[in-house]
PDB file of N, CA and C in Angstrom:
ATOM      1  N   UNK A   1     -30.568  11.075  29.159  1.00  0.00           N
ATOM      2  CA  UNK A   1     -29.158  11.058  29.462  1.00  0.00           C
ATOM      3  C   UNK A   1     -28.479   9.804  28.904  1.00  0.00           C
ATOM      4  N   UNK A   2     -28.959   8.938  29.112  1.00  0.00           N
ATOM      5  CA  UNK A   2     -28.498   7.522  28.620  1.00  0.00           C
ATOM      6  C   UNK A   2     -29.009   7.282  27.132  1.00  0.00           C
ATOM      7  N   UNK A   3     -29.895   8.282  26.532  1.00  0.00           N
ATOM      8  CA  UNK A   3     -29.622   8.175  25.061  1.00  0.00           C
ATOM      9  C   UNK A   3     -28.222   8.829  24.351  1.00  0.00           C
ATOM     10  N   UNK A   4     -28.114   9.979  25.318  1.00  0.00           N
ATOM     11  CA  UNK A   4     -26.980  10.837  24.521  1.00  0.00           C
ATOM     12  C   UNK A   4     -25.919  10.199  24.891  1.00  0.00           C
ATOM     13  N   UNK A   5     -25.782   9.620  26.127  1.00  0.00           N
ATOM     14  CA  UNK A   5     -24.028   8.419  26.442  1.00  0.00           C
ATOM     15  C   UNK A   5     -24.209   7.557  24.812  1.00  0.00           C
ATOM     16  N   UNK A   6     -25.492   6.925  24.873  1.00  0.00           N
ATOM     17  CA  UNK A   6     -25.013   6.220  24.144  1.00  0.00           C
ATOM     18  C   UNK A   6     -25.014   6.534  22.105  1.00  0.00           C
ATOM     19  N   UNK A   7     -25.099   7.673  22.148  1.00  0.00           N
ATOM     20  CA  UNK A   7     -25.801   8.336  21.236  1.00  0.00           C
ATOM     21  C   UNK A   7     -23.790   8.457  20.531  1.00  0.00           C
ATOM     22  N   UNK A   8     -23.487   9.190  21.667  1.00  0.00           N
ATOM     23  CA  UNK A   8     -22.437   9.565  21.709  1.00  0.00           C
ATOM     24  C   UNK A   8     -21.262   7.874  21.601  1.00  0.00           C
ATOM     25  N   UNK A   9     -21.318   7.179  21.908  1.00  0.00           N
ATOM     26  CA  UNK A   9     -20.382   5.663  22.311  1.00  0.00           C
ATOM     27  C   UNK A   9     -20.744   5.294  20.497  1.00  0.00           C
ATOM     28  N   UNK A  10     -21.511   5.296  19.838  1.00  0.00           N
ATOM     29  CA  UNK A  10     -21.863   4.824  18.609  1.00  0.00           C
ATOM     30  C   UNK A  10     -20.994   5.979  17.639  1.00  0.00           C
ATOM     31  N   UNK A  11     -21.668   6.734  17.933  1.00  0.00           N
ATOM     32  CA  UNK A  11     -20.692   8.105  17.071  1.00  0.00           C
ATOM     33  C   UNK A  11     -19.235   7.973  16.679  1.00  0.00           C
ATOM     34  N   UNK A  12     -18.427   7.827  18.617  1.00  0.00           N
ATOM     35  CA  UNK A  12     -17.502   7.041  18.249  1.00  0.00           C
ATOM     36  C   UNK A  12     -16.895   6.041  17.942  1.00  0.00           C
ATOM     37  N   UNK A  13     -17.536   4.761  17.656  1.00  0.00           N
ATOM     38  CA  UNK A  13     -17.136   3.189  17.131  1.00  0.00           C
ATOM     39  C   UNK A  13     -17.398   3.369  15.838  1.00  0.00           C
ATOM     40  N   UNK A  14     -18.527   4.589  15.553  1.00  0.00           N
ATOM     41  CA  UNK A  14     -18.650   4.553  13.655  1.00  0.00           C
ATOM     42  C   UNK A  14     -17.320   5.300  13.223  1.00  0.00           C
ATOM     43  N   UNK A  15     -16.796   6.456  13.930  1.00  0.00           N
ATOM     44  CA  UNK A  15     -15.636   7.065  13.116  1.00  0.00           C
ATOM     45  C   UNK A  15     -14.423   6.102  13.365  1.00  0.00           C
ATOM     46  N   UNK A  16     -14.317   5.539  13.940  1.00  0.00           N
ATOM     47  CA  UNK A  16     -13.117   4.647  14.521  1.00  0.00           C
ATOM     48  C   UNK A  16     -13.411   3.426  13.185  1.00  0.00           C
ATOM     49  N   UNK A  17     -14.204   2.656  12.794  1.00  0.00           N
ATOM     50  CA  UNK A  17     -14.055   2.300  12.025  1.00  0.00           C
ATOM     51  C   UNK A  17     -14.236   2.502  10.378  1.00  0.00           C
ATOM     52  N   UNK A  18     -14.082   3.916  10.116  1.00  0.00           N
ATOM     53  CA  UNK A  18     -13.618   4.569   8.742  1.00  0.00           C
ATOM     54  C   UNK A  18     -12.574   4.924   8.898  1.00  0.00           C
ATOM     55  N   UNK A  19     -11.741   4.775   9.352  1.00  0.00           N
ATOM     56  CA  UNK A  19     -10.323   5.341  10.017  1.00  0.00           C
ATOM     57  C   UNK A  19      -9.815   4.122   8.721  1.00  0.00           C
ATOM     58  N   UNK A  20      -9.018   4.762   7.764  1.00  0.00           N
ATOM     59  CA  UNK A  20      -8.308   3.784   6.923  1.00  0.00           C
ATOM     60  C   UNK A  20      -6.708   2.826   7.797  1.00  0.00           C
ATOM     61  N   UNK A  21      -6.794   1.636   7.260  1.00  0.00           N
ATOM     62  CA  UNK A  21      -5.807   0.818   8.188  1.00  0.00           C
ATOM     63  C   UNK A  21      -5.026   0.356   7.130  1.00  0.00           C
ATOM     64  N   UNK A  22      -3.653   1.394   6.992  1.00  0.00           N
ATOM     65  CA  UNK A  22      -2.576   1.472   6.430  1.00  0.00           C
ATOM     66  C   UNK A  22      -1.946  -0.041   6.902  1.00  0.00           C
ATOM     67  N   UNK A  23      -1.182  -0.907   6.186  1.00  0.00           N
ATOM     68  CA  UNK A  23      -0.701  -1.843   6.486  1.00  0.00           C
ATOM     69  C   UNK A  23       0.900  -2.164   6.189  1.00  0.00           C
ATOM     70  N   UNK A  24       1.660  -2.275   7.578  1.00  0.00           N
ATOM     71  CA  UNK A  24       2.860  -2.104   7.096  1.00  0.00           C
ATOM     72  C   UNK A  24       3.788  -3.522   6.321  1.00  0.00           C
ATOM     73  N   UNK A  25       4.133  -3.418   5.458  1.00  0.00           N
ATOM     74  CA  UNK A  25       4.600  -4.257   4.508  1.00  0.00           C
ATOM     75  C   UNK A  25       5.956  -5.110   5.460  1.00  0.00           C
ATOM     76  N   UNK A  26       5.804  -6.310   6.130  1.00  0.00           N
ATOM     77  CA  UNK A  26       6.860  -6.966   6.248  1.00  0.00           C
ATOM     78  C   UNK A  26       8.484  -6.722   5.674  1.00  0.00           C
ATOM     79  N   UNK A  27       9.538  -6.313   5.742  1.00  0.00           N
ATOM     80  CA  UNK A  27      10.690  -5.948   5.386  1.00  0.00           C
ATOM     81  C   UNK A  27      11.723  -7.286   5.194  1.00  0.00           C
ATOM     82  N   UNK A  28      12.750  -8.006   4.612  1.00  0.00           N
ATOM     83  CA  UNK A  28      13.427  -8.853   5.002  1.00  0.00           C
ATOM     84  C   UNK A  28      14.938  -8.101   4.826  1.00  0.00           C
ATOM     85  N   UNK A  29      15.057  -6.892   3.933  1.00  0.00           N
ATOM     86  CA  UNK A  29      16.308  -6.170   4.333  1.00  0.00           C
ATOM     87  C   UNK A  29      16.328  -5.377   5.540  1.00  0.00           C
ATOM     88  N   UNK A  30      16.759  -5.313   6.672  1.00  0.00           N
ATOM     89  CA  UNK A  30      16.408  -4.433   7.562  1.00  0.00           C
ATOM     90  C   UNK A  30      17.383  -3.049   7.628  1.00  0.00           C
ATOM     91  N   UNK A  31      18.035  -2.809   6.752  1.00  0.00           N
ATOM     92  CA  UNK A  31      18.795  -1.700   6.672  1.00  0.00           C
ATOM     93  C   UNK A  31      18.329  -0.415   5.869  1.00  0.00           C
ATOM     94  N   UNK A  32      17.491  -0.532   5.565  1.00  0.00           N
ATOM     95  CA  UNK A  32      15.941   0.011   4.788  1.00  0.00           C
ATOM     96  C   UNK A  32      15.990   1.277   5.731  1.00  0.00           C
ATOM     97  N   UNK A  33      16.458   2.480   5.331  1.00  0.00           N
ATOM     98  CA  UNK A  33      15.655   3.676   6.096  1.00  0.00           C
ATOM     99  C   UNK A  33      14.148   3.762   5.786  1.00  0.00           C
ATOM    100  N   UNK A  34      13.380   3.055   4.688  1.00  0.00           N
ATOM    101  CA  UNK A  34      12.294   3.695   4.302  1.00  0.00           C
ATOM    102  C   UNK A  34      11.580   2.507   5.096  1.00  0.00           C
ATOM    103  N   UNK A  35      10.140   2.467   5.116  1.00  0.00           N
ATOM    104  CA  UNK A  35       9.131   2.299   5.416  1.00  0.00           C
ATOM    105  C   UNK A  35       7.993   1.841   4.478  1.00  0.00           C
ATOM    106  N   UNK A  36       7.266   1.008   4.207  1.00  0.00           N
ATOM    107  CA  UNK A  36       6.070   1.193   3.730  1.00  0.00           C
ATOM    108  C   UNK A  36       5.131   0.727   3.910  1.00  0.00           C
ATOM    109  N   UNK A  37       3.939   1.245   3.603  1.00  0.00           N
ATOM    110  CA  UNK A  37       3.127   0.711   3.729  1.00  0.00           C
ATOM    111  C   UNK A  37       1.765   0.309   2.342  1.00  0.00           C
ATOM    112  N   UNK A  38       0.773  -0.997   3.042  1.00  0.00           N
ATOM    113  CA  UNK A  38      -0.433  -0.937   2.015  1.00  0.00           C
ATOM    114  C   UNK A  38      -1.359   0.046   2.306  1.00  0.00           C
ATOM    115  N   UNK A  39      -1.995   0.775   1.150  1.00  0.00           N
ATOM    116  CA  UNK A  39      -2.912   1.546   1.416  1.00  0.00           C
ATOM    117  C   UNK A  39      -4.270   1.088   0.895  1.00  0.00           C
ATOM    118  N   UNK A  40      -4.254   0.570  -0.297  1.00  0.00           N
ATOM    119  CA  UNK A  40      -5.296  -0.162  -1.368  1.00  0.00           C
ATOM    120  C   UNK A  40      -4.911  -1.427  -1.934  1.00  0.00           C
ATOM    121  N   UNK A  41      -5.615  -2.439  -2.000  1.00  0.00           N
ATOM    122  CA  UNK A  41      -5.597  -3.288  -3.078  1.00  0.00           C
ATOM    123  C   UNK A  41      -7.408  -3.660  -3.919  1.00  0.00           C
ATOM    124  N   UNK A  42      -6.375  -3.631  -4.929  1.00  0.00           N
ATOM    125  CA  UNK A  42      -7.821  -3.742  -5.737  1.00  0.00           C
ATOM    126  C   UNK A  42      -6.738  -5.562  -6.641  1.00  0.00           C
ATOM    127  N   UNK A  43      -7.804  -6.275  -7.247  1.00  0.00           N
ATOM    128  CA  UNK A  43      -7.683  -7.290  -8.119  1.00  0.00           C
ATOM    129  C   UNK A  43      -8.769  -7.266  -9.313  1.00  0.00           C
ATOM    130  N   UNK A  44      -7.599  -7.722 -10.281  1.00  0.00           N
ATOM    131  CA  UNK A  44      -8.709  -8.179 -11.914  1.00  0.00           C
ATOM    132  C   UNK A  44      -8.056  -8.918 -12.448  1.00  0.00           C
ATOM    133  N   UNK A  45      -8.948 -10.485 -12.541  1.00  0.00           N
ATOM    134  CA  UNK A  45      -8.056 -11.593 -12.825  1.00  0.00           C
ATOM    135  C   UNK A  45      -7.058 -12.244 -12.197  1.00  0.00           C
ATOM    136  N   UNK A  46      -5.861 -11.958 -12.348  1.00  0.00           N
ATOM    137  CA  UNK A  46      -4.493 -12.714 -11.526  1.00  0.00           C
ATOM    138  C   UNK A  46      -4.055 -11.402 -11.479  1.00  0.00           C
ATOM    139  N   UNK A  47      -4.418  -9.807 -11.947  1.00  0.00           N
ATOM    140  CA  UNK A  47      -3.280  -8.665 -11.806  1.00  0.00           C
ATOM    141  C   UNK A  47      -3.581  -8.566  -9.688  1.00  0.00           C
ATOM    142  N   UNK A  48      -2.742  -8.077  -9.213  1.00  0.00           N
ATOM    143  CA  UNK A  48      -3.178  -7.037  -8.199  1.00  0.00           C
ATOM    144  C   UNK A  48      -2.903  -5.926  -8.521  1.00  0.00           C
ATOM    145  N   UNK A  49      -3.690  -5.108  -8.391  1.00  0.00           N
ATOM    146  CA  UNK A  49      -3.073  -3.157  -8.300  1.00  0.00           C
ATOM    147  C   UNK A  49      -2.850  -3.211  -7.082  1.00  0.00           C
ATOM    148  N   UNK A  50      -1.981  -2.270  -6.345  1.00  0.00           N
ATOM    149  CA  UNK A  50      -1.936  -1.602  -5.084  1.00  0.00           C
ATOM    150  C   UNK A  50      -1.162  -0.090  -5.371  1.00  0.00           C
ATOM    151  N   UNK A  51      -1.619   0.380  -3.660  1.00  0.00           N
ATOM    152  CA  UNK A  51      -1.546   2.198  -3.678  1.00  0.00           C
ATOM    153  C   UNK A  51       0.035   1.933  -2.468  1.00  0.00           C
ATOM    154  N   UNK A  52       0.983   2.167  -2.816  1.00  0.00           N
ATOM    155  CA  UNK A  52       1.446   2.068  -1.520  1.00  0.00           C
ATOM    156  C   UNK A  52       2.059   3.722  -0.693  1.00  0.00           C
ATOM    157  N   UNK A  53       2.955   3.436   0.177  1.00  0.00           N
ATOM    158  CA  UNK A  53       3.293   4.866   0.828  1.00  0.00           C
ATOM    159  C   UNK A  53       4.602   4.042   1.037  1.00  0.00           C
ATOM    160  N   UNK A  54       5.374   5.092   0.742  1.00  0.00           N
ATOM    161  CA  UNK A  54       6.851   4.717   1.111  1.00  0.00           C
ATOM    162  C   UNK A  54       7.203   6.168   2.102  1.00  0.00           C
ATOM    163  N   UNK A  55       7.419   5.486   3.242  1.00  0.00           N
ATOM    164  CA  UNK A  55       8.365   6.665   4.446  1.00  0.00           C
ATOM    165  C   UNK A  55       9.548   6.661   5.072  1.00  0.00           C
ATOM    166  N   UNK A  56       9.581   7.899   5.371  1.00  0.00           N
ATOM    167  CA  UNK A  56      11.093   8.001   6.262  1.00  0.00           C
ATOM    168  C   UNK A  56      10.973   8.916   7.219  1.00  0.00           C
ATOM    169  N   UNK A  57      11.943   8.996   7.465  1.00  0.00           N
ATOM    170  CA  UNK A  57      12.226  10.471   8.626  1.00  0.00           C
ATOM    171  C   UNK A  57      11.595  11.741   8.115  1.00  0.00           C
ATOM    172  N   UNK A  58      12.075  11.976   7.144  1.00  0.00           N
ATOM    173  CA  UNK A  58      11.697  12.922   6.606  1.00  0.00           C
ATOM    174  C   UNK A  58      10.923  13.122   5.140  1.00  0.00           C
ATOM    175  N   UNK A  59      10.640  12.305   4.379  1.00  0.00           N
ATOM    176  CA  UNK A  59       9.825  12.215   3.275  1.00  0.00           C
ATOM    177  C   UNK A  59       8.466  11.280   3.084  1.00  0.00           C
ATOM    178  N   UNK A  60       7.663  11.306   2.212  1.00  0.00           N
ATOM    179  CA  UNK A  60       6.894  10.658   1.873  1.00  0.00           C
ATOM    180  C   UNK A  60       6.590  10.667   0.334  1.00  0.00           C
ATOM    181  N   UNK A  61       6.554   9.216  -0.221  1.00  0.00           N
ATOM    182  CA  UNK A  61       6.198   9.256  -1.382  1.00  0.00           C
ATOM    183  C   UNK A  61       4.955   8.220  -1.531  1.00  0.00           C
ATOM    184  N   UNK A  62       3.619   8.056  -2.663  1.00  0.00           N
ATOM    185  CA  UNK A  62       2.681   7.692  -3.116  1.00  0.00           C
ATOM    186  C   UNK A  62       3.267   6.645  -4.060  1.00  0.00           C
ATOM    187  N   UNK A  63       2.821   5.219  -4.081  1.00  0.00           N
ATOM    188  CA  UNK A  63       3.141   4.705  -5.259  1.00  0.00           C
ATOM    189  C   UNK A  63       2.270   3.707  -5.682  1.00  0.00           C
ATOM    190  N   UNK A  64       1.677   3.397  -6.979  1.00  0.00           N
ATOM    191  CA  UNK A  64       0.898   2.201  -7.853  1.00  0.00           C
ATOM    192  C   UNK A  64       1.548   1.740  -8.225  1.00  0.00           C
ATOM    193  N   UNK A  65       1.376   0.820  -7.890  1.00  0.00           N
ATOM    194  CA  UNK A  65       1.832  -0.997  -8.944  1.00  0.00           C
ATOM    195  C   UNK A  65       1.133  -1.797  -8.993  1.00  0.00           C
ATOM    196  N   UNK A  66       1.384  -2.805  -9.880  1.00  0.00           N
ATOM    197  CA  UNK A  66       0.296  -3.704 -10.561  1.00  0.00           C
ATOM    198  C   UNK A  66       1.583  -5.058  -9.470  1.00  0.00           C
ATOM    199  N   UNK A  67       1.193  -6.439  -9.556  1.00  0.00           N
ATOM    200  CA  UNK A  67       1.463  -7.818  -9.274  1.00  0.00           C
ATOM    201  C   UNK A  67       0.629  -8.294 -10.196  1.00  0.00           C
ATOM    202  N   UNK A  68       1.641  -9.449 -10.673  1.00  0.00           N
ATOM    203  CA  UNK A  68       1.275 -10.341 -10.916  1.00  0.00           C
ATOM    204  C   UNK A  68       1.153 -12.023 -10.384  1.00  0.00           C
ATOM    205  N   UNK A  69       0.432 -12.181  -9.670  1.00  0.00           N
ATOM    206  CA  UNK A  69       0.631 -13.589  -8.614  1.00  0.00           C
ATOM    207  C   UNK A  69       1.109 -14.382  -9.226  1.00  0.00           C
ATOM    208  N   UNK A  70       0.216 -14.746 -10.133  1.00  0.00           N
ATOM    209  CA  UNK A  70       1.038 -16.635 -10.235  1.00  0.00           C
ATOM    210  C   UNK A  70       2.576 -16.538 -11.057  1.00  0.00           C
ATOM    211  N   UNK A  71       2.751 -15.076 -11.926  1.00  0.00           N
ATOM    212  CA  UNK A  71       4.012 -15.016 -12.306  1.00  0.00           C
ATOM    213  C   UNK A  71       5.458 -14.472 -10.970  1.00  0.00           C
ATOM    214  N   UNK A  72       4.202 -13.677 -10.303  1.00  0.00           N
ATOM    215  CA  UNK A  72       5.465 -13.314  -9.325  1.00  0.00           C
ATOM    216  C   UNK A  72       5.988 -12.024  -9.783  1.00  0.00           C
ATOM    217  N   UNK A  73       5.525 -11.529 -11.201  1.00  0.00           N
ATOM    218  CA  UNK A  73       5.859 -10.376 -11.591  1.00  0.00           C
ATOM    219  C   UNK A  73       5.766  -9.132 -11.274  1.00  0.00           C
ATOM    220  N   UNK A  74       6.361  -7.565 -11.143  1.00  0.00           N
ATOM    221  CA  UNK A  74       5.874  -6.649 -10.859  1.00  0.00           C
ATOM    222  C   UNK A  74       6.309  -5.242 -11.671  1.00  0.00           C
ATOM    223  N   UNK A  75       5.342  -4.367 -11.403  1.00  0.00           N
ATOM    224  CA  UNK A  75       5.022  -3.602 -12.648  1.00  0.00           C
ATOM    225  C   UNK A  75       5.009  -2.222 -11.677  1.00  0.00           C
ATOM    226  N   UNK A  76       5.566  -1.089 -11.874  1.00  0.00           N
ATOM    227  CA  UNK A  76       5.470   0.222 -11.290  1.00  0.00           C
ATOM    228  C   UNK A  76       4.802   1.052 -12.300  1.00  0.00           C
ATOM    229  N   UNK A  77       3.437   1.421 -11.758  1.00  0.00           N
ATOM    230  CA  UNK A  77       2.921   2.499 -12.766  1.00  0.00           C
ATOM    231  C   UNK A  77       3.019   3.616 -12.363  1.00  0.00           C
ATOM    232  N   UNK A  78       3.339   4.545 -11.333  1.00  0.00           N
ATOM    233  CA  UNK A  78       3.299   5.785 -11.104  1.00  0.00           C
ATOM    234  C   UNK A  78       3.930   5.731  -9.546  1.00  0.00           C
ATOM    235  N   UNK A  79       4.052   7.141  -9.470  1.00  0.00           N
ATOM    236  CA  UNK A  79       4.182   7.884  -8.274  1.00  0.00           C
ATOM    237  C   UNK A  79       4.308   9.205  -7.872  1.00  0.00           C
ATOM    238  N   UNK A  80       3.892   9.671  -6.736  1.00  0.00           N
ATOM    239  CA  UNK A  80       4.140  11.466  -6.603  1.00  0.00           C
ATOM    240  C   UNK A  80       4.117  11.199  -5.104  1.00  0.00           C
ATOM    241  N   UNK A  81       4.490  12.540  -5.008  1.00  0.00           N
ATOM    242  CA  UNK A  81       5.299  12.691  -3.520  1.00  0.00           C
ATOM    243  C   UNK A  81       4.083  13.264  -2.763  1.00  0.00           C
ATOM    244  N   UNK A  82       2.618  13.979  -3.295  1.00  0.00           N
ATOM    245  CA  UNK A  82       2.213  14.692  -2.413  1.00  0.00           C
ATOM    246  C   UNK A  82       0.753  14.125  -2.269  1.00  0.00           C
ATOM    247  N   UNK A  83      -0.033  13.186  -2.961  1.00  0.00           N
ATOM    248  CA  UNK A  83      -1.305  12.541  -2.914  1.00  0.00           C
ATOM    249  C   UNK A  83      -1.277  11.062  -3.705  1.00  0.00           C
ATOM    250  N   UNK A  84      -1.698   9.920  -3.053  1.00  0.00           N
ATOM    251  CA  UNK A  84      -2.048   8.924  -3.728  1.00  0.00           C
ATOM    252  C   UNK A  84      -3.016   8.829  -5.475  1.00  0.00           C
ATOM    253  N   UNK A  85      -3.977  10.089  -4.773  1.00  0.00           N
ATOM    254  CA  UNK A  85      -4.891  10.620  -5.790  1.00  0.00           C
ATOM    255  C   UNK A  85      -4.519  10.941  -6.985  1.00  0.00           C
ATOM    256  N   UNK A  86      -3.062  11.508  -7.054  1.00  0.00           N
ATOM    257  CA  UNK A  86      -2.585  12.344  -8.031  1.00  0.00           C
ATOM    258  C   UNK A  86      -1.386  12.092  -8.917  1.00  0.00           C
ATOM    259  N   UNK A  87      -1.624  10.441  -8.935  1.00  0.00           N
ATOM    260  CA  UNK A  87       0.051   9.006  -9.723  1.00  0.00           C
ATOM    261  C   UNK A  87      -0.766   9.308 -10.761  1.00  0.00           C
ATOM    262  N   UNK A  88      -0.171   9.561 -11.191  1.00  0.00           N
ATOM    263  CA  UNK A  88      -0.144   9.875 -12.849  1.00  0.00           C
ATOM    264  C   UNK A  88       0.308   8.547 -13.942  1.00  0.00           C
ATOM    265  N   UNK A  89      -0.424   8.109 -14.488  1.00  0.00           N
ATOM    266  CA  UNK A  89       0.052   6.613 -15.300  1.00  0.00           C
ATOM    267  C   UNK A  89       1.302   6.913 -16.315  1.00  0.00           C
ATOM    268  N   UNK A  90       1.960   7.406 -16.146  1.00  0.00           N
ATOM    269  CA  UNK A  90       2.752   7.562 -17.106  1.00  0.00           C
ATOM    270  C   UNK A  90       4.231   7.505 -17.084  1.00  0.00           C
ATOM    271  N   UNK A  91       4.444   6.766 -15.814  1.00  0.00           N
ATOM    272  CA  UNK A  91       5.951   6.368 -15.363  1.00  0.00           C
ATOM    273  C   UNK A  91       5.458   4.565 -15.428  1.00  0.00           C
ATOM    274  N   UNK A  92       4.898   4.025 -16.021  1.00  0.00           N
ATOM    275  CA  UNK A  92       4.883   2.806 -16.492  1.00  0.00           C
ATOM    276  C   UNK A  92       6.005   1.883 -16.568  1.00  0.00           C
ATOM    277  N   UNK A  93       6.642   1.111 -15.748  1.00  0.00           N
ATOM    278  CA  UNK A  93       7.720   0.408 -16.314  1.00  0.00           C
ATOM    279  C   UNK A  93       7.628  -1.245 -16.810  1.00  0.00           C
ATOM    280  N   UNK A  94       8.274  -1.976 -17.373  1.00  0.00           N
ATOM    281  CA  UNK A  94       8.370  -2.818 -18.030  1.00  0.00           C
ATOM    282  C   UNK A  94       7.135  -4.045 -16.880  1.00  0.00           C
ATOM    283  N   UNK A  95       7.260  -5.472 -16.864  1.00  0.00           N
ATOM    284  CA  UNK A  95       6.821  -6.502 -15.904  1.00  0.00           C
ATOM    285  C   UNK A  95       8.238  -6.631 -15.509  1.00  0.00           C
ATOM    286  N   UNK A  96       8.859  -6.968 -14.625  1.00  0.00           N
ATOM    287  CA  UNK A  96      10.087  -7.981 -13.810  1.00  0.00           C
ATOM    288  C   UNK A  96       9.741  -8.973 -12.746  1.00  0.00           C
ATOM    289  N   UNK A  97      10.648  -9.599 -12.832  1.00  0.00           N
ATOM    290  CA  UNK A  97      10.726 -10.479 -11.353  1.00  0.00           C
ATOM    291  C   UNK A  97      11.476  -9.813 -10.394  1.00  0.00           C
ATOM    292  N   UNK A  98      11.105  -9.373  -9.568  1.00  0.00           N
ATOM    293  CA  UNK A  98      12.104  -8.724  -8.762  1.00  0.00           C
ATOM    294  C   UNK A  98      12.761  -9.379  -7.606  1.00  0.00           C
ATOM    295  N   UNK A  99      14.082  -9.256  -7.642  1.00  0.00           N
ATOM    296  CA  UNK A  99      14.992 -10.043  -6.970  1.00  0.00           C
ATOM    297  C   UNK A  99      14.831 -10.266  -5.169  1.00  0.00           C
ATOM    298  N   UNK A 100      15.120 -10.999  -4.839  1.00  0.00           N
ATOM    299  CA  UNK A 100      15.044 -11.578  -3.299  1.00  0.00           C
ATOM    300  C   UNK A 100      15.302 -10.890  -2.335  1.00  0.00           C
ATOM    301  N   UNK A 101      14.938 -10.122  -1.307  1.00  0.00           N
ATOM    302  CA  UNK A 101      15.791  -8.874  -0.570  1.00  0.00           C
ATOM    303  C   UNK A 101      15.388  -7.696  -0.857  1.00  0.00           C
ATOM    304  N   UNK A 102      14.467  -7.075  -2.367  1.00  0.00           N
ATOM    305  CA  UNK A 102      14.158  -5.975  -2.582  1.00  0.00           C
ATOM    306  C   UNK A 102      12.885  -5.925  -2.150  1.00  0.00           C
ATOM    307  N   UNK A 103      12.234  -4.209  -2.034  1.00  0.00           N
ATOM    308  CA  UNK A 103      11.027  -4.257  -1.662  1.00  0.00           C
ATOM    309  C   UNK A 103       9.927  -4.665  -2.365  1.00  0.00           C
ATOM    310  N   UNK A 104      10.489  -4.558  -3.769  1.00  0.00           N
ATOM    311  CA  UNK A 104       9.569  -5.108  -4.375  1.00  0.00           C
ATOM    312  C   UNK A 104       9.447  -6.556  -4.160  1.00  0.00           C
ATOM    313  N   UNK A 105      10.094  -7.464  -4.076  1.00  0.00           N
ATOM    314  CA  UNK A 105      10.338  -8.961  -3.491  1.00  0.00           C
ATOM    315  C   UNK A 105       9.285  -9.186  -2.366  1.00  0.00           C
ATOM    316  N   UNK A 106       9.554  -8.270  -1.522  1.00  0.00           N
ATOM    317  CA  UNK A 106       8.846  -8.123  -0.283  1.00  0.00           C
ATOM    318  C   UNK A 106       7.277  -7.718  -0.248  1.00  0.00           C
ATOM    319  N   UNK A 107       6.880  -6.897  -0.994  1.00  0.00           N
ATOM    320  CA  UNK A 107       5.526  -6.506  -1.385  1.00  0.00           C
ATOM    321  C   UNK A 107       4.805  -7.864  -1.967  1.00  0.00           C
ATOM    322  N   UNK A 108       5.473  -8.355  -3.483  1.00  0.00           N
ATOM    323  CA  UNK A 108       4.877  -9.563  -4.186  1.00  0.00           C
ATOM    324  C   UNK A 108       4.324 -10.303  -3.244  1.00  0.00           C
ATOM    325  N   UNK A 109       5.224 -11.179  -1.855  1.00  0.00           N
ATOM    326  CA  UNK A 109       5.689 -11.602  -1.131  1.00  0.00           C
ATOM    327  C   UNK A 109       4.357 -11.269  -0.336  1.00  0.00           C
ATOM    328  N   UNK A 110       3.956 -10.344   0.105  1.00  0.00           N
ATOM    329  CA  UNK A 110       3.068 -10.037   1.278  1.00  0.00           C
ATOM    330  C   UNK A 110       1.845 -10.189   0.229  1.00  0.00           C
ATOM    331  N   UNK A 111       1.868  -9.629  -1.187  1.00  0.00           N
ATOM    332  CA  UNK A 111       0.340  -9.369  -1.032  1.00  0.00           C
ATOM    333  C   UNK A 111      -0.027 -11.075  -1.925  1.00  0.00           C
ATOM    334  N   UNK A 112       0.878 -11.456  -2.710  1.00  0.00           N
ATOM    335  CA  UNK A 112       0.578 -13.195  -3.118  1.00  0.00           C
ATOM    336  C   UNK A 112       0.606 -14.143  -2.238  1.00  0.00           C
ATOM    337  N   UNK A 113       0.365 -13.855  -0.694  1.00  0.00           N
ATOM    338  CA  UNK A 113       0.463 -15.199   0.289  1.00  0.00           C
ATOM    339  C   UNK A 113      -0.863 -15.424  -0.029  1.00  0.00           C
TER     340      UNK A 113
END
């Protein structure tokens, strides 16, 4: 009996910690209907990649971007509305600095501390 309690107490602390822990991105505009969050970060060199999720009431969108830390720069490579899995590299946009107040500001911001 006290193997299966505890058989069972492990079972659940192992699924509880594969449970992915979405991280919500600090905001400094607060008039923002959307939402987002971190889903992934990966690093190579000074780039960061990240997966993010942008939400609302009613939508959800998937998005990759690259950072650049020590420039502060940021780079949008993709997005789709229905799987992280499925950003397609081919909405690529330029490097920028993105301005003070935007989310992108705010992302750089969270993931270069």
């Amino acid at each position: 009996m006290i193997r299966i309690f505890l058989s069972l107490i492990m079972a659940l602390s192992t699924y509880g910690a594969q449970k992915s822990q979405d991280i919500e991105i600090p905001r400094t505009a607060y008039k923002d209907i959307y939402k987002y969050y971190l889903l992934e970060i990966g690093k190579q060199a000074t780039v960061n990649y990240v997966v993010l999720r942008r939400q609302s009431f009613d939508t959800i969108l998937y998005i990759k971007a690259e950072i650049n830390c020590p420039s502060r720069y940021f780079r949008q490579i993709g997005y789709n509305a229905k799987s992280a899995r499925n950003i397609p590299a081919n909405n690529l946009t330029e490097w920028y600095q993105p301005a003070i107040g935007t989310i992108e500001s705010d992302i750089v911001t969270y993931v270069c501390r």
